[in-house]
PDB file of N, CA and C in Angstrom:
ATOM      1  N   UNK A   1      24.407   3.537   4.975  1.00  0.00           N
ATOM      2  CA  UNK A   1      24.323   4.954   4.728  1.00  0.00           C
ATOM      3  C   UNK A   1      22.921   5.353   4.287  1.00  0.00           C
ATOM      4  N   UNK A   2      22.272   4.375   3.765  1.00  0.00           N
ATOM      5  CA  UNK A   2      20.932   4.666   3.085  1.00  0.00           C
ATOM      6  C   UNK A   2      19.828   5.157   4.438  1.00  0.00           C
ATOM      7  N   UNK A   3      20.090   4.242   5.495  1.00  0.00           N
ATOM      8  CA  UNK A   3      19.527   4.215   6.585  1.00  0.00           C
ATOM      9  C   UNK A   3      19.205   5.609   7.213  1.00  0.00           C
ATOM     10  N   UNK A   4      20.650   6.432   6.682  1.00  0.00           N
ATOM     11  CA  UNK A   4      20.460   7.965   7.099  1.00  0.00           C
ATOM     12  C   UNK A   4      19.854   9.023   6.675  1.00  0.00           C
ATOM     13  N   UNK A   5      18.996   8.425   5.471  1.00  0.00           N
ATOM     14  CA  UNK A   5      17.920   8.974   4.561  1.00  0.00           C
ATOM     15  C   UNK A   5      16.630   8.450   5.400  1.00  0.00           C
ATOM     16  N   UNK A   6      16.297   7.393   4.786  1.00  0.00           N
ATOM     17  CA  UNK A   6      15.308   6.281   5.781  1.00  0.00           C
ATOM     18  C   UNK A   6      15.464   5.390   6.063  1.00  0.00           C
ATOM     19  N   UNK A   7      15.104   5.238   7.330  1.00  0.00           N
ATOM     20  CA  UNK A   7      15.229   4.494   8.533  1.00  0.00           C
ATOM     21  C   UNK A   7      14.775   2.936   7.467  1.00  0.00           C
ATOM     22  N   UNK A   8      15.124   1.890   7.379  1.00  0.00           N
ATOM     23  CA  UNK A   8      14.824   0.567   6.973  1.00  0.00           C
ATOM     24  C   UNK A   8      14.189  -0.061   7.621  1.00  0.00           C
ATOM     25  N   UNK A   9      13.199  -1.003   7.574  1.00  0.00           N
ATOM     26  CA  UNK A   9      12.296  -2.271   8.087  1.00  0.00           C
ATOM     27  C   UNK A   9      13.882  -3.381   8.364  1.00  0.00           C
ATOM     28  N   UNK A  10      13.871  -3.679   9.138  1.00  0.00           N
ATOM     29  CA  UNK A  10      15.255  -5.229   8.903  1.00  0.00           C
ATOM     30  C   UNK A  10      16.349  -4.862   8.366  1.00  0.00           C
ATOM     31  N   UNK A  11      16.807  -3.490   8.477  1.00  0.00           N
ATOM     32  CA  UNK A  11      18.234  -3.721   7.915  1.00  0.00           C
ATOM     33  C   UNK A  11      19.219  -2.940   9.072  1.00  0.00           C
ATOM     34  N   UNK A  12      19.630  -3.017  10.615  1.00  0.00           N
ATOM     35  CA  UNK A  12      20.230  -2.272  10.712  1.00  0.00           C
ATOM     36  C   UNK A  12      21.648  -2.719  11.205  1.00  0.00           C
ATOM     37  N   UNK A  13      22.517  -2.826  10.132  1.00  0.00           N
ATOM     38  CA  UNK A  13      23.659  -3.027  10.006  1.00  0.00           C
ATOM     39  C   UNK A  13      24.657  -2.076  10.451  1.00  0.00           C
ATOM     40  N   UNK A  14      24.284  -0.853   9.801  1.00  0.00           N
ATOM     41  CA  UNK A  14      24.561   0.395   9.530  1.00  0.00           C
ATOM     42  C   UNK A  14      25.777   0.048   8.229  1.00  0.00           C
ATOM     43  N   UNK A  15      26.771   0.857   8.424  1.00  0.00           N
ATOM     44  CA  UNK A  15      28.098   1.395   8.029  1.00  0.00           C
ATOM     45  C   UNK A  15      29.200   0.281   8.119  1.00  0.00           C
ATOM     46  N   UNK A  16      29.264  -0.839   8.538  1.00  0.00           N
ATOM     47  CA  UNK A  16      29.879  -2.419   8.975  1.00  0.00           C
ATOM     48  C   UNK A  16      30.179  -3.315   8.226  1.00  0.00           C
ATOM     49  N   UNK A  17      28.974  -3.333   7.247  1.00  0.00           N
ATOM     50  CA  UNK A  17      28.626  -4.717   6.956  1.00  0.00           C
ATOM     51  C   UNK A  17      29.537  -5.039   5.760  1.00  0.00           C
ATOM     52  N   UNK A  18      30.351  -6.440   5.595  1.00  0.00           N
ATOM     53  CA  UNK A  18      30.802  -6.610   4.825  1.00  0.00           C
ATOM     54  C   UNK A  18      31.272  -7.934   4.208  1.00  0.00           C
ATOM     55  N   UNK A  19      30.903  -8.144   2.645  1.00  0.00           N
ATOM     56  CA  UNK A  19      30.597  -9.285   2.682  1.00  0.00           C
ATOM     57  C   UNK A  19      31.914  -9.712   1.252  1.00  0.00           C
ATOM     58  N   UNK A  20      31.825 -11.146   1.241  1.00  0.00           N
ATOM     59  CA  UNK A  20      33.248 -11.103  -0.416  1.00  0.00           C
ATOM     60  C   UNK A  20      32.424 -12.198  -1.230  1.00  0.00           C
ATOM     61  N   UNK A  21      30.791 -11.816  -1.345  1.00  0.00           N
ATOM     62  CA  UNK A  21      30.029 -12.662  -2.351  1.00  0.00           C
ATOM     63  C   UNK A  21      30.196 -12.113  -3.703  1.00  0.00           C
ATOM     64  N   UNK A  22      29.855 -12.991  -4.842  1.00  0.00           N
ATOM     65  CA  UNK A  22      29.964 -12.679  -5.889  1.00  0.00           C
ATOM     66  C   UNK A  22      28.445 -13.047  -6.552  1.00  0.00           C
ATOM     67  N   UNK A  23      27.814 -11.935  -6.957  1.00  0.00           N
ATOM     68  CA  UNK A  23      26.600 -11.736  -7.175  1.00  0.00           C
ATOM     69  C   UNK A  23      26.339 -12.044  -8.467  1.00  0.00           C
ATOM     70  N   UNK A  24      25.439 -12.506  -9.259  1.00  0.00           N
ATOM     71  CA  UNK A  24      24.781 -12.346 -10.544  1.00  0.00           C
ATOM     72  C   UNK A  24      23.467 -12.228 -10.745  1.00  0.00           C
ATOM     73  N   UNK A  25      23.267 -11.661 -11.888  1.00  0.00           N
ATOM     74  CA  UNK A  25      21.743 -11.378 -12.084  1.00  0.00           C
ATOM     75  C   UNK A  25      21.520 -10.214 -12.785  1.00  0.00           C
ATOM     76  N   UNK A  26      20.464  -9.605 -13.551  1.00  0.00           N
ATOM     77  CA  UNK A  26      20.061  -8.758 -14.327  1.00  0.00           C
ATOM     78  C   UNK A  26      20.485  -6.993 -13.716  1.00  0.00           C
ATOM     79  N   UNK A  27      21.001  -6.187 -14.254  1.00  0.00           N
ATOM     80  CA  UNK A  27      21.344  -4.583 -13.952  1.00  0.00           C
ATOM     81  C   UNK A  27      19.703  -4.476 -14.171  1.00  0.00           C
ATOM     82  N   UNK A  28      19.265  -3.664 -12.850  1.00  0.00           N
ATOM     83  CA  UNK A  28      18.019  -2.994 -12.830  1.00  0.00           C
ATOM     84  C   UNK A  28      17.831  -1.961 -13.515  1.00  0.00           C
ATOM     85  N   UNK A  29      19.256  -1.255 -14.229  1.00  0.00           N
ATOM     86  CA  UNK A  29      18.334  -0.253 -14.607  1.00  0.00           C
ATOM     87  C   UNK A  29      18.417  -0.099 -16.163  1.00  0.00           C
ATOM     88  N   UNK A  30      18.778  -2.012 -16.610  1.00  0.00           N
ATOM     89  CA  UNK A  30      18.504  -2.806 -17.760  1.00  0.00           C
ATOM     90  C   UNK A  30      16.830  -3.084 -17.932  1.00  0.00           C
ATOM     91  N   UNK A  31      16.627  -3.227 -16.517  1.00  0.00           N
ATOM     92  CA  UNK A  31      14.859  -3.884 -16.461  1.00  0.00           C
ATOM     93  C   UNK A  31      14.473  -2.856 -16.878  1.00  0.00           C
ATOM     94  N   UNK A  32      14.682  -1.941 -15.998  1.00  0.00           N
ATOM     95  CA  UNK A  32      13.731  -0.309 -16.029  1.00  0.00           C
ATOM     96  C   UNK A  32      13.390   0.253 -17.126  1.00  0.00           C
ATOM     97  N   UNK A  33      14.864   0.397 -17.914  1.00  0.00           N
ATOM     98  CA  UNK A  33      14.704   0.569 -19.483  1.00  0.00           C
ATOM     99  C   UNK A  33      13.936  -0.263 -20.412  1.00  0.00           C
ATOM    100  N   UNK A  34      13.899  -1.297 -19.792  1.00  0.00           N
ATOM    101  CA  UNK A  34      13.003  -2.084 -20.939  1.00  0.00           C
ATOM    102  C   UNK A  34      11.491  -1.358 -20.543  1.00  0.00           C
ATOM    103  N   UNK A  35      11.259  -1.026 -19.391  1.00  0.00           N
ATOM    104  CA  UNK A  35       9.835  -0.738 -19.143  1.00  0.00           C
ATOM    105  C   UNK A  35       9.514   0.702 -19.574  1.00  0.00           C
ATOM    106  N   UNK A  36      10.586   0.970 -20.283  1.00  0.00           N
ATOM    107  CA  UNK A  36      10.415   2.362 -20.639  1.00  0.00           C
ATOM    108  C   UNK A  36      10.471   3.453 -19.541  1.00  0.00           C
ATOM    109  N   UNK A  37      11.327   3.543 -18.836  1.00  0.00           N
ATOM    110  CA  UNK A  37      12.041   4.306 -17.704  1.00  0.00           C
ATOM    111  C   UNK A  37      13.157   4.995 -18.244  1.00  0.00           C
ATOM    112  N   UNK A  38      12.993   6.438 -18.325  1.00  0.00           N
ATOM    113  CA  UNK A  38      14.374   6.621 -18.617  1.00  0.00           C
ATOM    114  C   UNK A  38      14.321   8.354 -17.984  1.00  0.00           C
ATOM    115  N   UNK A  39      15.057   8.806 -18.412  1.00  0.00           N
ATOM    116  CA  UNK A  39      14.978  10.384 -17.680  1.00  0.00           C
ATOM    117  C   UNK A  39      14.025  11.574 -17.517  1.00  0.00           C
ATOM    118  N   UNK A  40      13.493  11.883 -18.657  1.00  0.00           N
ATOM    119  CA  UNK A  40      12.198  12.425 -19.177  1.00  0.00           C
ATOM    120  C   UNK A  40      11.593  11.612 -17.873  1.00  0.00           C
ATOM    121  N   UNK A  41      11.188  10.588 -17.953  1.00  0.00           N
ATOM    122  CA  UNK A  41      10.054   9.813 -17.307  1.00  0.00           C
ATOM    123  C   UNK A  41      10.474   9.692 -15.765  1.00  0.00           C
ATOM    124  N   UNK A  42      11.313  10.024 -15.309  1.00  0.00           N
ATOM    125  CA  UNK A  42      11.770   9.823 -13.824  1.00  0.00           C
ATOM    126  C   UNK A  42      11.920  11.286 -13.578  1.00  0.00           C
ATOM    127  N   UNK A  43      11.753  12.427 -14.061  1.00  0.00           N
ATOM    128  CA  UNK A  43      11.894  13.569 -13.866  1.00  0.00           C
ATOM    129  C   UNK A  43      10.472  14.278 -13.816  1.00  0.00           C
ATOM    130  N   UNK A  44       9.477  13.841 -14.478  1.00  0.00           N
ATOM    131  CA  UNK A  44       8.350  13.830 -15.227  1.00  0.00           C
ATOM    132  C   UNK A  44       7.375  13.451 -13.794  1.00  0.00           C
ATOM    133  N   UNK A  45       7.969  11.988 -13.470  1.00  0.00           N
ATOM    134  CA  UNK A  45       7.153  11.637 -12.710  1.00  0.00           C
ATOM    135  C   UNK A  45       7.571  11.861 -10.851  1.00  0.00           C
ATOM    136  N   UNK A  46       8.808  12.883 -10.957  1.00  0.00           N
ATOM    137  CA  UNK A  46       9.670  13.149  -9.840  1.00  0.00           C
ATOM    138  C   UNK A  46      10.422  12.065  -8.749  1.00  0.00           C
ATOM    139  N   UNK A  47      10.839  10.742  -9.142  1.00  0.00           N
ATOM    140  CA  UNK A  47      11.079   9.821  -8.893  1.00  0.00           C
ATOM    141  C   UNK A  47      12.441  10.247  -7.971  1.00  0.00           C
ATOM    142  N   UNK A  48      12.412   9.444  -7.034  1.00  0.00           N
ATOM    143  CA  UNK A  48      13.751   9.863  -6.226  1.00  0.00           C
ATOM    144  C   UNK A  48      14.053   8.510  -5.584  1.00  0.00           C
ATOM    145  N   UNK A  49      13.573   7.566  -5.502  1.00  0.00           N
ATOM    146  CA  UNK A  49      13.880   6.251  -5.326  1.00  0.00           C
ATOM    147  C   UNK A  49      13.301   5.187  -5.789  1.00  0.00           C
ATOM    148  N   UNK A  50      14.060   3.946  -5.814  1.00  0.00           N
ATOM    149  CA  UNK A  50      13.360   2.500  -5.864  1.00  0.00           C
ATOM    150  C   UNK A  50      13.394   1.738  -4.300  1.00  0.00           C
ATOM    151  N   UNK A  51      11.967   1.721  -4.603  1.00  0.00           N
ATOM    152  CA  UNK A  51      11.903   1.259  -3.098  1.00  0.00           C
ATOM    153  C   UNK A  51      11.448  -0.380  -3.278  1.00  0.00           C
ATOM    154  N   UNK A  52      12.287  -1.599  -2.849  1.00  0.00           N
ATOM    155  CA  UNK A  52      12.164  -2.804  -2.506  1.00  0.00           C
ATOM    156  C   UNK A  52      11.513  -3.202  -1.069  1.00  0.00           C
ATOM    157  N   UNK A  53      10.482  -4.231  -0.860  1.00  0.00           N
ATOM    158  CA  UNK A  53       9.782  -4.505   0.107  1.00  0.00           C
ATOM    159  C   UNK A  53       9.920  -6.188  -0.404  1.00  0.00           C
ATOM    160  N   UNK A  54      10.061  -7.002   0.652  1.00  0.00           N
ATOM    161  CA  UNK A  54       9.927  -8.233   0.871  1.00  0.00           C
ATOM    162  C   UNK A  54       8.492  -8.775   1.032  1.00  0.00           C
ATOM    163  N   UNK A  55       8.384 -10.081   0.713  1.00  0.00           N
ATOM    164  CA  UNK A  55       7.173 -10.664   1.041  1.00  0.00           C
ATOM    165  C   UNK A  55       6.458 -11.154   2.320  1.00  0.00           C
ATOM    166  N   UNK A  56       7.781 -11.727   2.751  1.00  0.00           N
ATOM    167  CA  UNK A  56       7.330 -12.174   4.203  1.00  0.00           C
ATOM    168  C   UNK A  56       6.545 -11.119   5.395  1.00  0.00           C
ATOM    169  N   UNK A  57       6.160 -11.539   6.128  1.00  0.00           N
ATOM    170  CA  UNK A  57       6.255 -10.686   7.055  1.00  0.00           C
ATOM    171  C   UNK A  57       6.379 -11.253   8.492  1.00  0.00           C
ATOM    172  N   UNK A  58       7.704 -10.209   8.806  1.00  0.00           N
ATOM    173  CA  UNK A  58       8.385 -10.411   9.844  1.00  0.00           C
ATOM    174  C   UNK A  58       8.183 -10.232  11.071  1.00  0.00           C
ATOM    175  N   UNK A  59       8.483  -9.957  12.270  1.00  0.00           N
ATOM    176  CA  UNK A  59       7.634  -9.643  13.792  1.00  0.00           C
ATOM    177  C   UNK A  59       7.302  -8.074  13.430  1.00  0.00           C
ATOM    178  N   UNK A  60       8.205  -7.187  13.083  1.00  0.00           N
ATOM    179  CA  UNK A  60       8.112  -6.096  13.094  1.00  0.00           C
ATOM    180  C   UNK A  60       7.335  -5.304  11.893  1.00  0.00           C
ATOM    181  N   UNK A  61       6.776  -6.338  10.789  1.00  0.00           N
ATOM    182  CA  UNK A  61       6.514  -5.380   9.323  1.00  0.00           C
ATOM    183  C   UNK A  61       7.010  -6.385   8.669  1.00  0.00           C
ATOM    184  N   UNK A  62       7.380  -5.900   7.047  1.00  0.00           N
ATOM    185  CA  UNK A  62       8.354  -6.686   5.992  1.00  0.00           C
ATOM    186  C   UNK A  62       9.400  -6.161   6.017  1.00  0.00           C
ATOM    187  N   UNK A  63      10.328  -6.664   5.057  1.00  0.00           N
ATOM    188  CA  UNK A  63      11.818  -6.269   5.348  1.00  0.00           C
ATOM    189  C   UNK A  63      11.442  -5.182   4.025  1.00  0.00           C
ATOM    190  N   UNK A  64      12.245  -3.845   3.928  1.00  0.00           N
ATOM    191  CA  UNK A  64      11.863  -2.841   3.196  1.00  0.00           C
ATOM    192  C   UNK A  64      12.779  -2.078   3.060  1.00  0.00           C
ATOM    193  N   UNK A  65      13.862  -1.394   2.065  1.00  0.00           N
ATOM    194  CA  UNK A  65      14.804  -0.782   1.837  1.00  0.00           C
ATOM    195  C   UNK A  65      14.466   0.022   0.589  1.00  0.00           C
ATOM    196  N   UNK A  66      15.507   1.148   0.177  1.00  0.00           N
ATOM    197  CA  UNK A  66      15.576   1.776  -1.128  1.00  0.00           C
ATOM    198  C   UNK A  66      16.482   2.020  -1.564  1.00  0.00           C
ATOM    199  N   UNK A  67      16.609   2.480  -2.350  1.00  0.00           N
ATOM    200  CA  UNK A  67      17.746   2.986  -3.360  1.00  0.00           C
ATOM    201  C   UNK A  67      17.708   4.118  -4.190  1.00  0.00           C
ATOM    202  N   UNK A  68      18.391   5.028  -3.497  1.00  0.00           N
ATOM    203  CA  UNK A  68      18.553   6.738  -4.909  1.00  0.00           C
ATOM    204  C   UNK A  68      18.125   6.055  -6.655  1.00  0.00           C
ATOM    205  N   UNK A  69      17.458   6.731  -7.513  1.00  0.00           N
ATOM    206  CA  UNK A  69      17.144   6.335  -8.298  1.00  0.00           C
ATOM    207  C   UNK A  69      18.284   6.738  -9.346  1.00  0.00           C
ATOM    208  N   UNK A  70      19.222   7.554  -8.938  1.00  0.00           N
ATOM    209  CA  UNK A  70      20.508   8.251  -9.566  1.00  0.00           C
ATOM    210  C   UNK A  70      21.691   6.842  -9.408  1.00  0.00           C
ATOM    211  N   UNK A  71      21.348   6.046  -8.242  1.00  0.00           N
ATOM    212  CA  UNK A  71      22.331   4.941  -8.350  1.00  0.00           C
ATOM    213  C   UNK A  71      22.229   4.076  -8.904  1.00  0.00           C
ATOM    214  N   UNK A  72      20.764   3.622  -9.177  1.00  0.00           N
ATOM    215  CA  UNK A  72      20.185   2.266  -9.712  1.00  0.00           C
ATOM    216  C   UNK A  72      20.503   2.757 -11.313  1.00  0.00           C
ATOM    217  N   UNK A  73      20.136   3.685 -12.040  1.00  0.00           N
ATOM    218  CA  UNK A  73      20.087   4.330 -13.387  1.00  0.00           C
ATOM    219  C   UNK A  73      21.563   4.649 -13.830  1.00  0.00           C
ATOM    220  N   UNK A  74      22.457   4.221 -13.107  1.00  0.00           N
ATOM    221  CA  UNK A  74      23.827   4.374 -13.364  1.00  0.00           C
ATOM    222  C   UNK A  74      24.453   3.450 -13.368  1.00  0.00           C
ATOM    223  N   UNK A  75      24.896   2.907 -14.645  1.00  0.00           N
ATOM    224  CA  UNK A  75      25.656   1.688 -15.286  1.00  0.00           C
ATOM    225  C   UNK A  75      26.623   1.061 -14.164  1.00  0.00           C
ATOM    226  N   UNK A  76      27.671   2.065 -14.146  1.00  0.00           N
ATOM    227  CA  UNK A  76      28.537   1.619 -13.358  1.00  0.00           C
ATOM    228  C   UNK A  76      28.665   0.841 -11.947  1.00  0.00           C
ATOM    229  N   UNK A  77      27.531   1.752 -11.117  1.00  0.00           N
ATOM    230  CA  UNK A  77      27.132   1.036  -9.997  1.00  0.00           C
ATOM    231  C   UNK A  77      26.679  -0.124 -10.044  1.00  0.00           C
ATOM    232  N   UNK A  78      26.023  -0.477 -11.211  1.00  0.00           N
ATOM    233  CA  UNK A  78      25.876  -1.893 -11.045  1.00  0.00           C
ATOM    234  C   UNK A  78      24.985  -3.015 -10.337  1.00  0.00           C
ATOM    235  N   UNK A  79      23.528  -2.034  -9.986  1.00  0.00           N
ATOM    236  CA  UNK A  79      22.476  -2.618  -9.201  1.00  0.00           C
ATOM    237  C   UNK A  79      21.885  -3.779  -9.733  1.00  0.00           C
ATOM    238  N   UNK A  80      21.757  -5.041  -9.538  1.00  0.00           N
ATOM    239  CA  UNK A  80      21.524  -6.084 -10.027  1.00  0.00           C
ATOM    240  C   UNK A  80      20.344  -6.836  -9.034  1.00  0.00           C
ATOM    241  N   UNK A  81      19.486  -6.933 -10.054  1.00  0.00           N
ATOM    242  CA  UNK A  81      18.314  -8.044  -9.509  1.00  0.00           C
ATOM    243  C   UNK A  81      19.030  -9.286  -9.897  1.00  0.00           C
ATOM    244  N   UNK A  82      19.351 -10.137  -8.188  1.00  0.00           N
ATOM    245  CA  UNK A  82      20.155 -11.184  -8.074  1.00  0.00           C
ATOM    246  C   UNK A  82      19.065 -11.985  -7.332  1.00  0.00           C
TER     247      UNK A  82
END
């Protein structure tokens, strides 16, 4: 669905993909807060996504995706650097 915002480097799955892994690793928007990210400062600085880019590079570019910054900053969802 993100895809229908922007188009992704390497991800086009679309609407399909589905997986029954069980993930662990730090809530990002545990990190964020530590870096002193919080609303004031994402409003401030007009933030509307986190954008992830890979290292490699692939035939086409790097692999490159984002994320609403309203999803990552929301507990529940549960965005985890895994």
């Amino acid at each position: 669905e993100l895809n229908m915002i922007e188009r992704s480097k390497g991800f086009n799955w679309g609407n399909g993909a589905v997986s029954c892994s069980t993930w662990k690793g730090a809530l990002l928007c545990e990190v964020l807060k530590s870096c002193g990210v919080n609303q004031k400062w994402i409003e401030e600085n007009e933030i509307e996504h986190v954008r992830f880019e890979g290292s490699e590079i692939l035939a086409n570019g790097k692999y490159g995706t984002s994320i609403p910054i309203s999803v990552v900053m929301d507990e529940t969802c549960q965005v985890l650097l895994a």
